[in-house]
Protein backbone atom coordinates (compact mmCIF):
# COMPACT_ATOMS: atom_id res chain seq x y z
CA UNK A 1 0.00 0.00 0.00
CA UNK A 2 1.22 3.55 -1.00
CA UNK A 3 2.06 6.02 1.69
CA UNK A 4 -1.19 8.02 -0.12
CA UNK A 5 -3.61 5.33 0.64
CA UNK A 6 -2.11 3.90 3.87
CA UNK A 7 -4.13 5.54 6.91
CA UNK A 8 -3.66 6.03 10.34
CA UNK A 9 -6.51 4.68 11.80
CA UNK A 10 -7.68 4.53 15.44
CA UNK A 11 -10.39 2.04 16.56
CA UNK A 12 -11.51 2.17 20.58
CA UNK A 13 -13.10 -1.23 22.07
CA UNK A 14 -10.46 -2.99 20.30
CA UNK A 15 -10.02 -5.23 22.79
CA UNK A 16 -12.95 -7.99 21.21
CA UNK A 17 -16.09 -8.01 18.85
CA UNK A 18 -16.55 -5.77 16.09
CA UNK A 19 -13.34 -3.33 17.31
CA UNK A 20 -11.42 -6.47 17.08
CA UNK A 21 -12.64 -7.59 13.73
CA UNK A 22 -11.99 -4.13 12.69
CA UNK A 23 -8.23 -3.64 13.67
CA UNK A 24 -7.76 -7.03 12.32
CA UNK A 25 -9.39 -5.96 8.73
CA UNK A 26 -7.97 -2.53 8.31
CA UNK A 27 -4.65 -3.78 9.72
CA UNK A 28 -4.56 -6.52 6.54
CA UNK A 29 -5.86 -3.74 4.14
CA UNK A 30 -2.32 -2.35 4.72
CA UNK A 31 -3.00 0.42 7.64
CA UNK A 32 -1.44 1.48 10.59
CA UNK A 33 -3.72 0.83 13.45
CA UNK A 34 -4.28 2.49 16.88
CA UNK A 35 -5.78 -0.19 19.11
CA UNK A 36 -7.32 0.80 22.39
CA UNK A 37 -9.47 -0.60 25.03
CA UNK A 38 -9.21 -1.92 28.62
CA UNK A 39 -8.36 -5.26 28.88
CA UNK A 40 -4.57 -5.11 27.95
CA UNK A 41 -4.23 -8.81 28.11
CA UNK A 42 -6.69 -8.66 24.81
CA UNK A 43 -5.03 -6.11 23.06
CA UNK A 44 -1.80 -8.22 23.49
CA UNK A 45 -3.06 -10.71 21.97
CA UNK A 46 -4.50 -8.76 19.04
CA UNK A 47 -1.04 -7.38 18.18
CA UNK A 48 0.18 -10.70 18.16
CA UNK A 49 -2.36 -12.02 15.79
CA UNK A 50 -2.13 -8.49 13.54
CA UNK A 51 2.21 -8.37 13.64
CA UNK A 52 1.95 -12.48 12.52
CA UNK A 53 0.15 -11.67 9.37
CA UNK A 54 2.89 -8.23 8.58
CA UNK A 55 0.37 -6.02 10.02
CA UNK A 56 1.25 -2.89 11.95
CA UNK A 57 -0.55 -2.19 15.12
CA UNK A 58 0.01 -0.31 18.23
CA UNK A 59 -1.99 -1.35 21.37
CA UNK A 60 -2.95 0.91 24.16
CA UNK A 61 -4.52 0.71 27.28
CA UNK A 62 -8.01 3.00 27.29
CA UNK A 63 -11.24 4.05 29.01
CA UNK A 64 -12.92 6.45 26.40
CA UNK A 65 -14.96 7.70 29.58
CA UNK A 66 -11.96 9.66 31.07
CA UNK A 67 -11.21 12.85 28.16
CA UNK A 68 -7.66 13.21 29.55
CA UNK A 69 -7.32 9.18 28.51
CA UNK A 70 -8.47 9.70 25.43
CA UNK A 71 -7.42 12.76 24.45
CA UNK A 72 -3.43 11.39 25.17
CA UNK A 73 -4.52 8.32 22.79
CA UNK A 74 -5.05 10.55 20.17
CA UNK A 75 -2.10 12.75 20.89
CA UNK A 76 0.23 9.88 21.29
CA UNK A 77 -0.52 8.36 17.75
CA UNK A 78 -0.63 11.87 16.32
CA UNK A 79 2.74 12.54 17.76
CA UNK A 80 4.17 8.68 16.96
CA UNK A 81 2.79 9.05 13.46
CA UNK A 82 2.75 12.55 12.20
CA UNK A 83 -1.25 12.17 11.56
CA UNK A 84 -4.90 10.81 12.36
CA UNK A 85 -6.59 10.01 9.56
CA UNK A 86 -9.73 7.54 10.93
CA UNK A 87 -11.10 7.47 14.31
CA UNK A 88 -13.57 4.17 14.87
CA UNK A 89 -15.76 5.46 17.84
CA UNK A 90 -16.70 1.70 18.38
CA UNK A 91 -16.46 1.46 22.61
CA UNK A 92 -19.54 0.51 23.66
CA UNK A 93 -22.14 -1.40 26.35
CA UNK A 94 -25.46 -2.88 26.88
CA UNK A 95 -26.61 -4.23 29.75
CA UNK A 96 -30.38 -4.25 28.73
CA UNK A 97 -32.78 -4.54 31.10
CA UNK A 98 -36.84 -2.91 32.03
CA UNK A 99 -37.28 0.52 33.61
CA UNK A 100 -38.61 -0.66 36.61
CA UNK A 101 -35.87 -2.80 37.37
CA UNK A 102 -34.19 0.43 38.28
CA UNK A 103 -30.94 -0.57 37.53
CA UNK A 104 -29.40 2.87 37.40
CA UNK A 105 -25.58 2.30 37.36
CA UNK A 106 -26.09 -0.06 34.45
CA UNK A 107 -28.07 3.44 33.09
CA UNK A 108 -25.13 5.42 34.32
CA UNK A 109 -22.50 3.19 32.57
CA UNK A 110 -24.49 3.04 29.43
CA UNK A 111 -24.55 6.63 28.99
CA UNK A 112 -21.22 6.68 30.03
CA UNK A 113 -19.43 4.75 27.58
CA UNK A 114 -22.22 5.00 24.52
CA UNK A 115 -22.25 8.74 24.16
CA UNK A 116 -19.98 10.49 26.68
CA UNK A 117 -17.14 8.07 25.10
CA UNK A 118 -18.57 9.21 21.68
CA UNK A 119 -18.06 12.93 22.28
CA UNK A 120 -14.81 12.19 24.27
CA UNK A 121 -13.55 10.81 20.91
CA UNK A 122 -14.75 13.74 18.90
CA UNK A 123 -13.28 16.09 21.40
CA UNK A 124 -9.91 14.44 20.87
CA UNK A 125 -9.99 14.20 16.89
CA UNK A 126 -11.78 16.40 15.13
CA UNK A 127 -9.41 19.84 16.09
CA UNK A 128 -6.25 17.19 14.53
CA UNK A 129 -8.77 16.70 11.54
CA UNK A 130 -9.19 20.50 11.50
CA UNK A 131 -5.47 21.39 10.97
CA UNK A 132 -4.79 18.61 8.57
CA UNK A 133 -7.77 19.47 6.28
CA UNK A 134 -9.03 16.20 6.35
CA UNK A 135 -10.02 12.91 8.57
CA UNK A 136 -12.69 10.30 8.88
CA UNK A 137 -14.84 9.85 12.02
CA UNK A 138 -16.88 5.91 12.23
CA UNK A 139 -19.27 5.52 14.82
CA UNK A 140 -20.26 2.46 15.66
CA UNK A 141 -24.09 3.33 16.55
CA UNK A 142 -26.49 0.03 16.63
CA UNK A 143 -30.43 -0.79 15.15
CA UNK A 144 -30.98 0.27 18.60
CA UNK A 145 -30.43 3.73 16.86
CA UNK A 146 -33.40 3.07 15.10
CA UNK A 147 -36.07 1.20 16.77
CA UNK A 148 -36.63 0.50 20.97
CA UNK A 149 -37.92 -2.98 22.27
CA UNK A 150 -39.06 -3.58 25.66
CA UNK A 151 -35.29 -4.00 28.05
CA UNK A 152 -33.76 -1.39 25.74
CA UNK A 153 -35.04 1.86 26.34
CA UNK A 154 -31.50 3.24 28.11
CA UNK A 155 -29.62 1.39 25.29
CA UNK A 156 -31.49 2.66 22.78
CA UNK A 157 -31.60 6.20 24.03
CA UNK A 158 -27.90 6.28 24.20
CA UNK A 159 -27.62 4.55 20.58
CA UNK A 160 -30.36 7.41 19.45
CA UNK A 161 -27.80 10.24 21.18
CA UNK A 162 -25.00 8.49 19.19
CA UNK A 163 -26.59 8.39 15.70
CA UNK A 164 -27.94 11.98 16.67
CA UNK A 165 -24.07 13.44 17.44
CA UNK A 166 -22.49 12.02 15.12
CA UNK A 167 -25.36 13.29 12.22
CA UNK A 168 -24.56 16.74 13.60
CA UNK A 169 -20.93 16.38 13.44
CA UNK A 170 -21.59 15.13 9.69
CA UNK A 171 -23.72 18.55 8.95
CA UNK A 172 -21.68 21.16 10.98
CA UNK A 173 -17.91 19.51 9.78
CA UNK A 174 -16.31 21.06 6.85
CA UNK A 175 -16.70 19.19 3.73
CA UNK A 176 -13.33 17.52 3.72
CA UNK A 177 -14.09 15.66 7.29
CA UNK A 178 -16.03 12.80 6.71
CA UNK A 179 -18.08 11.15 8.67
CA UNK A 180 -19.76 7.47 8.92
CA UNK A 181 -22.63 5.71 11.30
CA UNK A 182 -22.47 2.36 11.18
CA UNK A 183 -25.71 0.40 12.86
CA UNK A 184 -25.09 -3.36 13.20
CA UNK A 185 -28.07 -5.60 14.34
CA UNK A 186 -27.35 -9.00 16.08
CA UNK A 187 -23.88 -9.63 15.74
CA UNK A 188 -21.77 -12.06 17.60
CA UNK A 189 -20.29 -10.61 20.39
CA UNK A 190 -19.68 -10.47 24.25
CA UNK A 191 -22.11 -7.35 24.75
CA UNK A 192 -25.17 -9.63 25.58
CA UNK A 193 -22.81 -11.50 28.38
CA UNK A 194 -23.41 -7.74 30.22
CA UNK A 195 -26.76 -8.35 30.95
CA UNK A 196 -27.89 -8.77 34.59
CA UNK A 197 -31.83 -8.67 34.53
CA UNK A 198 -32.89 -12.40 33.80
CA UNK A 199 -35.74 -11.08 32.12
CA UNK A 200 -33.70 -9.16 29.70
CA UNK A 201 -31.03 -12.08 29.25
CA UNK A 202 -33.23 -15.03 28.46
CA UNK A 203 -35.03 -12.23 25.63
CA UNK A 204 -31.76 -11.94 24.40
CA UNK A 205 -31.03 -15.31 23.88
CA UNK A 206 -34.17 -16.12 21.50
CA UNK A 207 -33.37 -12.42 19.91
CA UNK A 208 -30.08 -13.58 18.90
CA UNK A 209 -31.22 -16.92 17.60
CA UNK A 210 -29.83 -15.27 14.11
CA UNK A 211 -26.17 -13.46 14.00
CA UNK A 212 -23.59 -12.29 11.67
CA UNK A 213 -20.04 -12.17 12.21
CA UNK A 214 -18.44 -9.19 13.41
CA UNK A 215 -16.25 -9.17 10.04
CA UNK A 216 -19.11 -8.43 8.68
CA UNK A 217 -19.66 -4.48 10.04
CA UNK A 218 -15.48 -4.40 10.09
CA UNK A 219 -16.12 -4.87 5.78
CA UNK A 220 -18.84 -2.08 6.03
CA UNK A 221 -16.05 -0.11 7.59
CA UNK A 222 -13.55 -0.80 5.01
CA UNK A 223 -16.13 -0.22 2.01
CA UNK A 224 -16.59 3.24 3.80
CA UNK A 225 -12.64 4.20 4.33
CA UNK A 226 -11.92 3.39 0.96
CA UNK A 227 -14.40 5.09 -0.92
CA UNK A 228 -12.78 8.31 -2.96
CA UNK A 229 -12.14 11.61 -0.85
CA UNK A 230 -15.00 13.12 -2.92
CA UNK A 231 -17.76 10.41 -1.64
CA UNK A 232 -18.56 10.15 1.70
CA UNK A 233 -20.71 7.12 3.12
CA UNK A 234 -22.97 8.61 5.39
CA UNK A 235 -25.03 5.52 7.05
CA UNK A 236 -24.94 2.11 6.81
CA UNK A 237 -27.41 -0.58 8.74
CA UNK A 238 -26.18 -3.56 8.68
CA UNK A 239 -28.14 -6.88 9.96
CA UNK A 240 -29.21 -10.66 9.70
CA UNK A 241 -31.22 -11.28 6.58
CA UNK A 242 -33.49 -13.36 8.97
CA UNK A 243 -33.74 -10.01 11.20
CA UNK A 244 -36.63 -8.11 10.35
């Protein structure tokens, strides 16, 4: 890959599911990849799996809810690369469960992580994207974005707030920022493993009787990077043909 194409690319919640599909996609592709998340042990063992097929990937430990944490992830790759050009807003919870359960740290975390996280990212990147004249935000948003089910009014309302940011970064950004909302239905991951409220877990498991692969959104997110500076991919949903 030619210095011209080759990107620096950041990707938070690297550490398993579709931020670990991702790095490991974008890293083959040819990139340079920022991994970040908090389970170092993981992200070792990403950059083992990444470095034994020639990719190049640097791992860091990171909670996206503290803005001094990720606002030194950005500047450390900005500084140990010379540029940011992607940043994969993909960090992200769900412990689903009913109002009246009353779970309120679970709400807390949610909105946490989901859209404090979100703008903690944004905070970090898009004055770097402003002096180069150019960069690529992804958030990874969810069909929660788009439709609520009974367990996932919190979720939802933080995956709303995410697909609701990130469309006003797209309209107030200058034209050469570009900017991408991904929203994966059921996909195989650990997120579902979150879930405390029995009610809300044994839902899950029949709503999850049908999956895709997290390579799956991590090809949606390659189809998006590489399209020419001139297009920019704006949405993309992304689910189980059987999911309706």
């Amino acid at each position: 890959m030619s210095t011209t194409t080759r990107k620096v690319i950041l990707v938070t919640g690297a550490s398993s599911g579709i931020g670990e599909a991702t790095a490991l996609r974008l890293a083959a592709d040819g990139h340079q990849l920022v991994a970040g998340a908090r389970r170092e042990d993981r992200l070792a063992d990403l950059a083992a799996k990444v470095r034994a097929d020639g990719g190049s990937i640097d791992v860091r430990r990171l909670d996206v809810t503290d803005r001094a944490d990720v606002a030194e992830f950005v500047g450390r790759a900005l500084r140990e690369h010379g540029r940011v050009d992607v940043f994969v807003n993909n960090a992200g919870v769900m412990p689903l469960s009913r109002l009246d359960s009353l779970l309120v740290d679970e709400w807390d975390r949610m909105l946490d992580v989901n859209v404090r996280g979100l703008l903690n990212g944004i905070a970090a990147a898009l004055p770097i994207f402003q002096r180069q004249g150019g960069g690529h935000f992804v958030t990874i948003a969810s069909i929660g974005a788009h439709r609520v089910v009974p367990t996932s009014a919190v979720y939802s309302g933080t995956k709303y707030a995410a697909w609701a940011i990130t469309e006003g970064l797209r309209l107030e950004a200058d034209p050469s920022i570009r900017v991408t909302t991904v929203s994966p239905g059921v996909v195989e991951s650990e997120l579902a493993s979150t879930i405390t409220e029995p009610g809300a877990r044994e839902a899950m498991r029949t709503y999850r009787a049908d999956t895709i692969p997290p390579s799956a959104i991590a090809d949606a997110i390659a189809f998006a990077l590489g399209q020419p500076s001139d297009i920019d991919v704006n949405e993309l949903i992304i689910r189980p043909t059987r999911q309706r």
